[in-house]
Structures are given as structure tokens and as C-alpha cells.
Protein backbone atom coordinates (compact mmCIF):
# COMPACT_ATOMS: atom_id res chain seq x y z
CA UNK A 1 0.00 0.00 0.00
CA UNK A 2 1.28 3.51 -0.91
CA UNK A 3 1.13 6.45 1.45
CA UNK A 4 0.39 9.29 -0.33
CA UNK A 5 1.34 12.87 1.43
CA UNK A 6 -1.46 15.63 0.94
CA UNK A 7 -0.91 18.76 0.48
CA UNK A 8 -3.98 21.34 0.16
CA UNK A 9 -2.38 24.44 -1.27
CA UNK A 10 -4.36 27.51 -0.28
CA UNK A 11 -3.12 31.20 -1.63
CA UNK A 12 0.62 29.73 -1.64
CA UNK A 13 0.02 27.68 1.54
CA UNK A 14 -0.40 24.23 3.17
CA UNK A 15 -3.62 24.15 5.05
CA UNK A 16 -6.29 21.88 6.22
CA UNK A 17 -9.67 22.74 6.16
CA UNK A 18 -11.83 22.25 9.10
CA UNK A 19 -14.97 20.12 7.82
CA UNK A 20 -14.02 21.03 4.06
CA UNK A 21 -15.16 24.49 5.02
CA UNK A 22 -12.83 27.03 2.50
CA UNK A 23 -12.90 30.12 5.21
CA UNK A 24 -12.14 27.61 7.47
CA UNK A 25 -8.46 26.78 6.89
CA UNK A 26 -5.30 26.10 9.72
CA UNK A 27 -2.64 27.28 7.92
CA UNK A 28 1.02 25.56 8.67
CA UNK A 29 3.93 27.87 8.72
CA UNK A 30 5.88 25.32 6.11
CA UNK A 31 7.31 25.67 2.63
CA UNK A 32 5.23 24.03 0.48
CA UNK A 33 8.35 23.39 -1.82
CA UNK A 34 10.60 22.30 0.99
CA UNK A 35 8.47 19.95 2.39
CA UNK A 36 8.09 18.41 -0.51
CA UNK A 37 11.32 17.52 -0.60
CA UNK A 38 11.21 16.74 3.24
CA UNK A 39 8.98 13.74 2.51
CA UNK A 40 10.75 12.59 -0.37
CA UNK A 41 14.11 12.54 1.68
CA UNK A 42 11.82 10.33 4.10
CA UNK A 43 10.90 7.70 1.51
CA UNK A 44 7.46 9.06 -0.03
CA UNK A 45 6.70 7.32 -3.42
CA UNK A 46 4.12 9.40 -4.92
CA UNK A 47 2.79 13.25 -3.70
CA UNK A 48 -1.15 13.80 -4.04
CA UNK A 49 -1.60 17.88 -4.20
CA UNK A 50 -5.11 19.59 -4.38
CA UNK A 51 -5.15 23.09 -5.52
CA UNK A 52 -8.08 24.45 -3.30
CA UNK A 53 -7.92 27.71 -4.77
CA UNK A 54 -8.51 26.38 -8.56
CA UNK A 55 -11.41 24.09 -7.03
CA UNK A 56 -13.11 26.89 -5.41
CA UNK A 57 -12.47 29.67 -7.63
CA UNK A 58 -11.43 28.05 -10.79
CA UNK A 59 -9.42 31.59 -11.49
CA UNK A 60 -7.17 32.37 -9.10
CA UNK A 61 -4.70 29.28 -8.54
CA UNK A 62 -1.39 27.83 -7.36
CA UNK A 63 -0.30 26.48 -10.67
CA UNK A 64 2.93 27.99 -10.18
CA UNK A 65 3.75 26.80 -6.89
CA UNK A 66 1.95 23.20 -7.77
CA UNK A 67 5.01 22.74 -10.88
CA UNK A 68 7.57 24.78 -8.28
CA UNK A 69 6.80 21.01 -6.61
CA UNK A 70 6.86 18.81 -9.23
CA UNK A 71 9.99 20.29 -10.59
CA UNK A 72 12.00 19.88 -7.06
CA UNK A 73 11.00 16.24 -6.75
CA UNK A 74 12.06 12.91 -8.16
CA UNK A 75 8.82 11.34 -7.17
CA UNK A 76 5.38 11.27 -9.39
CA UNK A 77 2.84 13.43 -8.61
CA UNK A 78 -0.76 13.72 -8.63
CA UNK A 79 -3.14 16.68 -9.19
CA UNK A 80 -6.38 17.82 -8.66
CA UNK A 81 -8.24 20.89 -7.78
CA UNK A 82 -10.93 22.69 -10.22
CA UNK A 83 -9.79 20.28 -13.27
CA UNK A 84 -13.32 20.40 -15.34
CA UNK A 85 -11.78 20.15 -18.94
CA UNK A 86 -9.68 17.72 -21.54
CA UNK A 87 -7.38 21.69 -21.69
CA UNK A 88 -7.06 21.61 -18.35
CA UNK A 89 -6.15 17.60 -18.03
CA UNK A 90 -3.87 18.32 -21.24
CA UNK A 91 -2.05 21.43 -19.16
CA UNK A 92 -1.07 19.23 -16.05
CA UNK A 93 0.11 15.90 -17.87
CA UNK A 94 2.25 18.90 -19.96
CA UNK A 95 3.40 20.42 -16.74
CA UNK A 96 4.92 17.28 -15.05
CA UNK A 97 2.01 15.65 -13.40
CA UNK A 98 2.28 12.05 -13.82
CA UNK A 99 -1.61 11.39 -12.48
CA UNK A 100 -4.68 13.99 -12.93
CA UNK A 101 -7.50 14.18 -10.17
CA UNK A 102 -10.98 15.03 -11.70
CA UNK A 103 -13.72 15.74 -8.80
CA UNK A 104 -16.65 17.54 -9.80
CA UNK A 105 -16.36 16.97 -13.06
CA UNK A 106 -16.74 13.47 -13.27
CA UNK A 107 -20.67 13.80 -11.88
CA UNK A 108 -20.96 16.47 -13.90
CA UNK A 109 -19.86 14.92 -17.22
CA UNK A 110 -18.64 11.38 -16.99
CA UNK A 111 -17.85 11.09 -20.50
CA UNK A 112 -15.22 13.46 -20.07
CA UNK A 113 -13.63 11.47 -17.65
CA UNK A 114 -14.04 8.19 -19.98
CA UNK A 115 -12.30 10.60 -23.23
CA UNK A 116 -9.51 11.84 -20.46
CA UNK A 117 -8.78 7.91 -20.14
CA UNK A 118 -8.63 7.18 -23.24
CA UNK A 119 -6.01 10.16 -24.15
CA UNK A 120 -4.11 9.21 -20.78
CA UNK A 121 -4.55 5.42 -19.89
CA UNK A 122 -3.26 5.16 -16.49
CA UNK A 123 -3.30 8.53 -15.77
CA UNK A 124 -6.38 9.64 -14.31
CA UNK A 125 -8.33 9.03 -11.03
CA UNK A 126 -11.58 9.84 -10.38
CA UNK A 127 -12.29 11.23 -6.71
CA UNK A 128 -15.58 10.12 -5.19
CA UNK A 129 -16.22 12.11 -2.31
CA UNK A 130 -19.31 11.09 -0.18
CA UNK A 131 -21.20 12.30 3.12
CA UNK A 132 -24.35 10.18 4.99
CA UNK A 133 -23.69 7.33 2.24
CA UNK A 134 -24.17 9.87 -0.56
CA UNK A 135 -21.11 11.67 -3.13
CA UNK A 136 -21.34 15.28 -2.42
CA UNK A 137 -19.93 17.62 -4.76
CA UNK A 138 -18.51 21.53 -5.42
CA UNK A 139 -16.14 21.46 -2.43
CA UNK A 140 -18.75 19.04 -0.52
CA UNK A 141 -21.59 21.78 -0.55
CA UNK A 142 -23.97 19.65 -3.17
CA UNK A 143 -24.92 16.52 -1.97
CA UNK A 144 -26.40 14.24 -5.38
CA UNK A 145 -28.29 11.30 -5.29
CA UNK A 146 -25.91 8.90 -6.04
CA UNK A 147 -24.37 5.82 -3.50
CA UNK A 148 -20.52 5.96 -3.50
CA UNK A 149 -20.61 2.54 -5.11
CA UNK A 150 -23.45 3.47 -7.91
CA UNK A 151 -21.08 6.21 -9.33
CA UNK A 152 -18.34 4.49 -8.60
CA UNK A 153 -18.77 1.82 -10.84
CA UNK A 154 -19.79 3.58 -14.06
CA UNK A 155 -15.92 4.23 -14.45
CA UNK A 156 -14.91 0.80 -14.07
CA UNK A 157 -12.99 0.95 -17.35
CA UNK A 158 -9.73 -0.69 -18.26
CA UNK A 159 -8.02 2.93 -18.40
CA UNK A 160 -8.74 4.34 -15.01
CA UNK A 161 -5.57 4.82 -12.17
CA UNK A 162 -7.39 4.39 -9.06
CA UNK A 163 -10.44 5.68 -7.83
CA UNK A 164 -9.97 8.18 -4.16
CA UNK A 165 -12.87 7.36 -1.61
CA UNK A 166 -12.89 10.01 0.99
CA UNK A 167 -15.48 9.34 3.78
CA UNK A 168 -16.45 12.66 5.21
CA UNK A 169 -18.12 11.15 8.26
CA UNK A 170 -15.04 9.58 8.92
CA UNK A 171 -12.82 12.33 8.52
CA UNK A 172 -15.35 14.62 10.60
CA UNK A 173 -14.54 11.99 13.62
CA UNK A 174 -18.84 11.48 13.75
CA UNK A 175 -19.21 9.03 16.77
CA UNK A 176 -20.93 6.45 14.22
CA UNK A 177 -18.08 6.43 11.71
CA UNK A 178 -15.97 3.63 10.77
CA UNK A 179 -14.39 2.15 7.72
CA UNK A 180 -17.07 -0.05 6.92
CA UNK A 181 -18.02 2.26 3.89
CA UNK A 182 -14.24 2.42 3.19
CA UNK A 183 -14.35 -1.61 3.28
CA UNK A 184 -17.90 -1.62 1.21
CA UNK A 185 -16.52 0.28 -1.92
CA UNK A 186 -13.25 -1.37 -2.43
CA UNK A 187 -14.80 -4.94 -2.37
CA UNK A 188 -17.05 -4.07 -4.67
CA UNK A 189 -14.50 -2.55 -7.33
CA UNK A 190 -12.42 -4.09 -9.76
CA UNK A 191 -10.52 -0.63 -10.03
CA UNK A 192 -7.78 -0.22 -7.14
CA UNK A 193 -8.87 2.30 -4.12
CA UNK A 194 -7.31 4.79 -2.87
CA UNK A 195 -8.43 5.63 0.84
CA UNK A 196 -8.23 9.35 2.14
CA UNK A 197 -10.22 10.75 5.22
CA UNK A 198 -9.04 7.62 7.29
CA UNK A 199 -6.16 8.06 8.58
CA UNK A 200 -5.55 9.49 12.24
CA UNK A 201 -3.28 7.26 13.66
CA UNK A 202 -0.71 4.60 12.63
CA UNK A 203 -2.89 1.72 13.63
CA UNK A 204 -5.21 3.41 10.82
CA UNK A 205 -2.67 2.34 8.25
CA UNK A 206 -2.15 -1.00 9.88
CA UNK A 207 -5.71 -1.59 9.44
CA UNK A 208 -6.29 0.02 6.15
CA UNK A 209 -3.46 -2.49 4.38
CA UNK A 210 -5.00 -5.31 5.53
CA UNK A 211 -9.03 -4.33 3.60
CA UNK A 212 -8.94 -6.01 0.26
CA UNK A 213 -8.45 -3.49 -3.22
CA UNK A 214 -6.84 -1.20 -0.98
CA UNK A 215 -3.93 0.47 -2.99
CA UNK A 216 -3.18 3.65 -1.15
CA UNK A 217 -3.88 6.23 1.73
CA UNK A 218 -3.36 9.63 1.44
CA UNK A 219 -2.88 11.30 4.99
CA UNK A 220 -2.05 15.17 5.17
CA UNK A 221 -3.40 16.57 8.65
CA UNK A 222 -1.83 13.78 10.63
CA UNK A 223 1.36 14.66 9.04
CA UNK A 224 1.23 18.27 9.63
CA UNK A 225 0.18 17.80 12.90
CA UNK A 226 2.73 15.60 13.95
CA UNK A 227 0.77 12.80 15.03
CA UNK A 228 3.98 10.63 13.36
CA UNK A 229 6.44 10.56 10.61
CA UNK A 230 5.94 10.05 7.14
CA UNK A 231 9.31 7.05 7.36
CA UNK A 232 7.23 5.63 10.20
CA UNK A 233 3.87 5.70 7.89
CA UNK A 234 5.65 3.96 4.66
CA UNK A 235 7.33 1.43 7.17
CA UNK A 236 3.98 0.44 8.70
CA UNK A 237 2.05 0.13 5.50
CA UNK A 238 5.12 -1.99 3.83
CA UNK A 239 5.08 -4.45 6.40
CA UNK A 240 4.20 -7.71 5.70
């Protein structure tokens, strides 16, 4: 299982936003650039970057500082943040990123996804982001009326990367979470998972390498906050 560091780049910054909330943000006094390079020195295999600013505003972005990254590592990286078109997808592949994130998009247009694959096998992941068993789009402000595992499988296609499952009841710490609907999606799918919302601890990744179709975990808060060290994260999750 890969660990995946996150970094949510907010008007040149690393943050984490409180409940997905964009006014909500803890900012961390790092370099974005330098820590990038921190976690490669400490064994990361792959960097997952969202541009929140290009998500929410679709204008205003940290393009710059997003191939300032990609340029100062040795590592792939993947990207996502406000990516809606096959320019946009075309732009980051251009640009260095080895893997392209589309969100929104894909509930908005899943054919575009399906042509992105097709012009980038292995290159794209969908992200499926869901709340009280439903995906919830725009920044997790629409809620649609699909299960995780109903949209999920509609890009079961021989193309895809991975698919990102982040369960926001899980990552809100709600009393009733677990990763049951973690669990739930990746049996059900052919295409490999990628967890993200789930990990808090490193008995999280003990637990999460074990679930079946489980191919990665990205954790950023933990990391920022010191709750352990991305070596100590890799180690854990390469155990056998």
C-alpha cells in the first residue's frame, strides 16, 4: 500500500480545512516546496496535491507553486483541484504531473472522464467524495443522489488509475463512523482504491493495508500535525 502525502495548497500555503469548510483553513507555517522535498528525503513514493484555490475559484490558482513542486522532486505526482476540462487535463500531464484528479467533473460529465482515459490510460483518477452514504460535490456543498458505489462503478474501465474514496463522516470523527463504507466500496470494485479521510493514527494504516483493493492512503493533517512521521507511515504500511 502507498502512502500518499497531501498537500492542500491555499493562496501559496499548506492548510487543512476544518470540515471542508474554505474560510475555514489552519494554515502551517511550512514551505510548500521544501516539504516536498522533506517527505521525499523520508521515503514518499508518490505526492497527491489539491489546488483548493482552482477548485473553489477556478481563477485564481497555485499552478505555479503546484510545478515549483513537481519540478524539485524525483517522485510522481498527482493533481487535482478545479480540473473540469480535456485543456485543463492536457495542461497538467504537460506540466509534469504524472496522475490527474478530476472531482466535480466526473458527476458532472462522466464522458469526459471516460475521453480523459482514453487520451491518458493510467493517468487519471476519479475522486468520489461522499457524506451520509451519498457523493457530495462543489467542495462538498452539493450533496447528489448517487451511493458511492453506484457512481463508482460507471468508471470501471480498463483505463482508469485508481479511484480516491474520501469518507467525510469519517474524517469529521462522527461518533458512528468507521471504515465499513471504506471496506464496502473497495470490495465491490475491480478498479484499485485509494483511501483518504481515514487516517488518524498509525494503527489506521495497519488496518487500512489489511481491507482487500486497498492500494493507497493519502494522509495530510496527521502529518502536519505531527501525530507521526511520514518514514514511520511507509514502514507500517510496507510491512508484511
Amino acid at each position: 500500500m502507498i502512502i500518499f502525502p497531501d498537500f492542500e495548497l491555499q493562496n501559496g500555503k499548506c492548510v487543512n480545512l476544518v470540515r471542508g469548510q474554505m474560510d475555514d483553513a489552519v494554515v502551517y507555517d511550512v514551505d510548500p516546496v521544501e516539504t516536498a522535498e522533506l517527505f521525499q528525503a523520508q521515503g514518499a513514493e508518490w505526492l497527491h496535491i489539491v489546488d483548493l484555490d482552482a477548485a473553489d475559484r477556478g481563477e485564481e490558482d497555485n499552478s505555479e507553486l503546484v510545478c515549483d513542486i513537481i519540478k524539485a522532486v524525483h517522485i510522481p505526482v498527482q493533481v487535482g483541484g478545479g480540473i473540469r476540462s480535456m485543456s485543463a487535463v492536457d495542461w497538467w500531464i504537460e506540466h509534469g504531473a504524472l496522475r490527474v484528479v478530476i472531482a466535480t467533473a466526473a458527476v458532472k460529465d462522466p464522458q469526459f472522464v471516460k475521453e480523459a482515459c482514453t487520451r491518458y490510460p493510467g493517468q487519471i483518477v476519479v475522486s468520489v467524495d461522499a457524506r451520509g452514504g451519498k457523493v457530495v460535490v462543489e467542495g462538498w456543498r452539493e450533496t447528489t443522489a448517487f451511493t458511492p458505489i453506484e457512481f463508482a462503478r460507471q468508471f470501471e474501465i480498463d483505463d482508469i488509475a485508481a479511484i480516491i474514496f474520501t469518507d467525510i463522516d469519517r474524517d469529521d470523527e462522527l461518533p458512528e463512523s468507521s471504515l465499513a463504507a471504506t471496506t464496502d466500496l473497495a470490495t465491490q470494485l475491480i478498479v484499485p482504491v485509494i483511501a483518504s479521510g481515514t487516517v488518524k493514527t498509525l494503527d489506521d494504516i495497519s488496518t487500512l493495508k489489511y481491507l482487500p483493493n486497498i492500494a493507497g492512503a493519502i494522509t495530510g493533517r496527521a502529518l502536519f500535525n505531527g501525530e507521526f512521521e511520514l518514514s514511520d507511515a511507509i514502514a507500517v504500511a510496507r510491512q508484511r
